[in-house]
Protein backbone atom coordinates (compact mmCIF):
# COMPACT_ATOMS: atom_id res chain seq x y z
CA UNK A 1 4.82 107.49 8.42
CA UNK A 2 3.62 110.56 6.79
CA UNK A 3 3.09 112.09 9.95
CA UNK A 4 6.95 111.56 11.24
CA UNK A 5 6.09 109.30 13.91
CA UNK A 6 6.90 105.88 12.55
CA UNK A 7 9.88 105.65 14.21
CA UNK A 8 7.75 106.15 17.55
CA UNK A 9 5.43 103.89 16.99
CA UNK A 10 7.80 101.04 16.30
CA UNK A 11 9.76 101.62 19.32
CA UNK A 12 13.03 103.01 17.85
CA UNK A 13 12.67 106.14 18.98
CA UNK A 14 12.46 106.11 22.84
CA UNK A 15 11.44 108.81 25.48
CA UNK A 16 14.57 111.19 26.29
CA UNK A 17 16.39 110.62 29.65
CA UNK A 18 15.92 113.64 32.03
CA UNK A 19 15.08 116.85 29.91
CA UNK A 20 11.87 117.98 30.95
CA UNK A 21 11.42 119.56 28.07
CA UNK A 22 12.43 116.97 25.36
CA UNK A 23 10.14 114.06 27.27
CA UNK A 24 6.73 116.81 27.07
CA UNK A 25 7.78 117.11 23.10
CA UNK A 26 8.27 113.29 22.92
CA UNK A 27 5.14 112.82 25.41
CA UNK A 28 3.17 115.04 22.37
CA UNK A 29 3.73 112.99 19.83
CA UNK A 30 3.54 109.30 21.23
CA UNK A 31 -0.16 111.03 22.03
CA UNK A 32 -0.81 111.91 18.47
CA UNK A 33 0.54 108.44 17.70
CA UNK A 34 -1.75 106.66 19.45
CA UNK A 35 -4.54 108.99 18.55
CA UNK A 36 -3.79 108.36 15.10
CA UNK A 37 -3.72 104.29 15.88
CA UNK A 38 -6.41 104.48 18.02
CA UNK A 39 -8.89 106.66 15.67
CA UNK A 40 -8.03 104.31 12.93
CA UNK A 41 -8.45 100.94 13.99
CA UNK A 42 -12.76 100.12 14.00
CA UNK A 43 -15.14 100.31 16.91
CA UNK A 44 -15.41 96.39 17.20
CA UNK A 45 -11.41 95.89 17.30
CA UNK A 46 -11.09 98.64 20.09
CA UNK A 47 -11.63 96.02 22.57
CA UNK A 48 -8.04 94.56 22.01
CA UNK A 49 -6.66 98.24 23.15
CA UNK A 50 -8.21 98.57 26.06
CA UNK A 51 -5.16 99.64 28.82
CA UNK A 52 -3.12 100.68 26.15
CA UNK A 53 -4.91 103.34 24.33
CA UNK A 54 -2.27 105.85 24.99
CA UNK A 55 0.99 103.74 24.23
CA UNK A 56 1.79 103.81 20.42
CA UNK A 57 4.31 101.01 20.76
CA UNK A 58 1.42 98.41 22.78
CA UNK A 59 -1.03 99.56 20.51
CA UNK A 60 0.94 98.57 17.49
CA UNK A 61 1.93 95.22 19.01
CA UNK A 62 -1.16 94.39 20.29
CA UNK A 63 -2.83 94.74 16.80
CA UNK A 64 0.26 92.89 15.16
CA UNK A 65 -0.48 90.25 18.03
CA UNK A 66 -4.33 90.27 16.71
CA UNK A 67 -3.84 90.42 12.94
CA UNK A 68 -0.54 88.92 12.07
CA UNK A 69 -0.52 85.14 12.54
CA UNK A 70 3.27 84.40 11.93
CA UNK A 71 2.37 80.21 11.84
CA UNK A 72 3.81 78.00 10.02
CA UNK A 73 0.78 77.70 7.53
CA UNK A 74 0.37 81.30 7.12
CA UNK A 75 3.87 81.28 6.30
CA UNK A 76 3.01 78.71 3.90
CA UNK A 77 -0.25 80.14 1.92
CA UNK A 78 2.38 83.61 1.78
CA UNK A 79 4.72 81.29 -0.57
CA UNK A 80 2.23 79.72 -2.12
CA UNK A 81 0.57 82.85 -3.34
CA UNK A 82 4.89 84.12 -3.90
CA UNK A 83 5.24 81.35 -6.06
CA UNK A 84 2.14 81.75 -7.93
CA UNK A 85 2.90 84.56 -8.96
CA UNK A 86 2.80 85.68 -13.00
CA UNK A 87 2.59 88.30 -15.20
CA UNK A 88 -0.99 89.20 -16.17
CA UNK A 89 -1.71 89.48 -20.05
CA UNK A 90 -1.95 92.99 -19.78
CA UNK A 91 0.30 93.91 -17.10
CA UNK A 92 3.75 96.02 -17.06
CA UNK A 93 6.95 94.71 -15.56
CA UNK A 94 7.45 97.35 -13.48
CA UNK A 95 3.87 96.53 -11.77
CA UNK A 96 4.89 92.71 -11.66
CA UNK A 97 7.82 93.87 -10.05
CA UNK A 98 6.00 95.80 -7.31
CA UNK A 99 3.47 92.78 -6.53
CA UNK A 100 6.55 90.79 -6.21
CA UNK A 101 7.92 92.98 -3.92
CA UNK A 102 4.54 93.19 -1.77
CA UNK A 103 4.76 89.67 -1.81
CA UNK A 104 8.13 89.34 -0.23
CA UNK A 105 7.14 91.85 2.21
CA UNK A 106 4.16 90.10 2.94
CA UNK A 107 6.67 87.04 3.68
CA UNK A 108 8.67 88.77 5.64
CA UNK A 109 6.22 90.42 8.47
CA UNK A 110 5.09 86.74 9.01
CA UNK A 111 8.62 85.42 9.85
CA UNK A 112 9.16 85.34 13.53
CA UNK A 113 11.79 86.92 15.31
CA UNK A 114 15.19 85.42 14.96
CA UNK A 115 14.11 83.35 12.14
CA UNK A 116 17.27 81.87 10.33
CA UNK A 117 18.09 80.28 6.69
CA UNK A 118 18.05 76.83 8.13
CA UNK A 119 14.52 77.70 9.12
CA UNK A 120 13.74 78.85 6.02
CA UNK A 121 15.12 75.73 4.54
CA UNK A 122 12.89 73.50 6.71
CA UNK A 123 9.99 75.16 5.83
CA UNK A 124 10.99 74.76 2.17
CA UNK A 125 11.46 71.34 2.72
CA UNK A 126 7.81 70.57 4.54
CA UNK A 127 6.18 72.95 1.86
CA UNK A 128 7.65 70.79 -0.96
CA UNK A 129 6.10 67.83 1.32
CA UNK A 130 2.76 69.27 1.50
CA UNK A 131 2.16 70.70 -2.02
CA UNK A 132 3.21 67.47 -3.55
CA UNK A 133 0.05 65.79 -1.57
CA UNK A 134 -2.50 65.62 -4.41
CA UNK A 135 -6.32 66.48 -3.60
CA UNK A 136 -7.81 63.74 -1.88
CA UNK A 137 -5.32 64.70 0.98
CA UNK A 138 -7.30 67.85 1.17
CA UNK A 139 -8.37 67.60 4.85
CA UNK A 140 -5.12 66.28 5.30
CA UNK A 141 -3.17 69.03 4.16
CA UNK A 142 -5.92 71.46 6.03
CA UNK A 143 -5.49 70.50 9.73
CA UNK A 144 -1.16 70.22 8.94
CA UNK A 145 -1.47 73.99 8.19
CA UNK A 146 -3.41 74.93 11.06
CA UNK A 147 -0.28 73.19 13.78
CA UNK A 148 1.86 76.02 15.80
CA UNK A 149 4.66 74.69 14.61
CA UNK A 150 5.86 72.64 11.44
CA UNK A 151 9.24 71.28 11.14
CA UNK A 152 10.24 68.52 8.64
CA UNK A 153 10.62 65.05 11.62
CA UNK A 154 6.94 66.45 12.47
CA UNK A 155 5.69 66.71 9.22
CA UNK A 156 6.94 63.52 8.45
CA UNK A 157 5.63 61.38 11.74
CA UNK A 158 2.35 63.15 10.66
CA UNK A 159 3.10 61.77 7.02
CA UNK A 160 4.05 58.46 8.01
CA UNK A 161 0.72 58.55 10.21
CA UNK A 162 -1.57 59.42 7.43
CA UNK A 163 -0.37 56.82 5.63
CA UNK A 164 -0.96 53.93 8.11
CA UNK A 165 -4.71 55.17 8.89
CA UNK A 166 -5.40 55.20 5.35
CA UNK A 167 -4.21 51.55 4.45
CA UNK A 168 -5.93 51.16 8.14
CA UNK A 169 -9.39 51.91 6.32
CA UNK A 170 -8.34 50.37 3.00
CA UNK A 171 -8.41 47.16 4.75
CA UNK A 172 -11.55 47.69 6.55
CA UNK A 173 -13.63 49.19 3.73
CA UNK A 174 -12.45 46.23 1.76
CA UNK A 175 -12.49 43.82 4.35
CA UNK A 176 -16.70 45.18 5.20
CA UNK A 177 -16.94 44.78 1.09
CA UNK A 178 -16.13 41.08 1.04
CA UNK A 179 -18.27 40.34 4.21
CA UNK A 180 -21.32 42.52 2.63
CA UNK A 181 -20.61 40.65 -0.82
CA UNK A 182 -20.77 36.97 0.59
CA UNK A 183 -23.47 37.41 2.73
């Protein structure tokens, strides 16, 4: 951004029409744009660019693409680490304040295009689900958060699953423990 060509880079700012002139000018800086993306991003993550090296606007989504899972569970850990949120002993407000704000940003670049309050309240909903799980769910909780998508009627099939499995193997372990004791 400190370079004026933010507005290039995400796409706002398109080539001119039929000037000749204007499109060389415009044609100048997407080039420095994806110089500057391209010079930036390490040798090993290069490979992802490949094809695109001189469009600012593919560059940039291709490393949002790479880098920015906008899941459900990333989603999730993003609140989690909202919510936990407090004011260190030593801390000013005003720096609270910023981290809070970084925090909300952080929330918002992982929401998906389109996504709406009743969205938002779903994932609420299946967050409150999850976070109430206490540890032994652990492995549980893990493979939920690694799903494409989360919505409550899955979470709660998944739920109602778990739940089954584990009085399932209460039974067994318990049923093995009688048959181990008599013998």
């Amino acid at each position: 951004m400190t370079k004026g060509l933010w507005r290039l880079v995400s796409g706002t700012e398109k080539c001119p029409g039929t000037d000749a002139e204007a499109i060389e000018k415009w044609e100048l800086r997407a080039e420095k744009a994806a110089g500057a993306l391209y010079l930036n991003v390490t040798k090993e993550q290069r490979i992802h660019l490949d094809g695109i090296i001189d469009d600012p606007v593919k560059i940039w989504e291709k490393l949002a693409i790479v880098h920015v899972s906008k899941k459900p569970g990333t989603r999730f850990n993003a609140y989690d680490d909202f919510f936990s949120i407090r004011k260190k002993e030593d801390e000013s407000l005003q720096s609270l304040m910023t981290r809070i704000d970084e925090g909300m940003h952080q929330i918002q670049n992982l929401r998906p295009t389109g996504f709406s309050l009743s969205e938002l309240d779903d994932e609420l909903t299946c967050m409150a689900m999850i976070r109430a799980l206490p540890d032994q769910y652990a492995h549980f909780t893990s493979s939920l958060l690694l799903l494409g998508t989360l919505d409550k009627t899955q979470l709660r099939d998944a739920f109602l699953a778990e739940e089954v499995n584990r009085r399932r193997r209460a039974e067994v372990d318990s049923a093995l423990h009688s048959f181990v004791y008599h013998c």
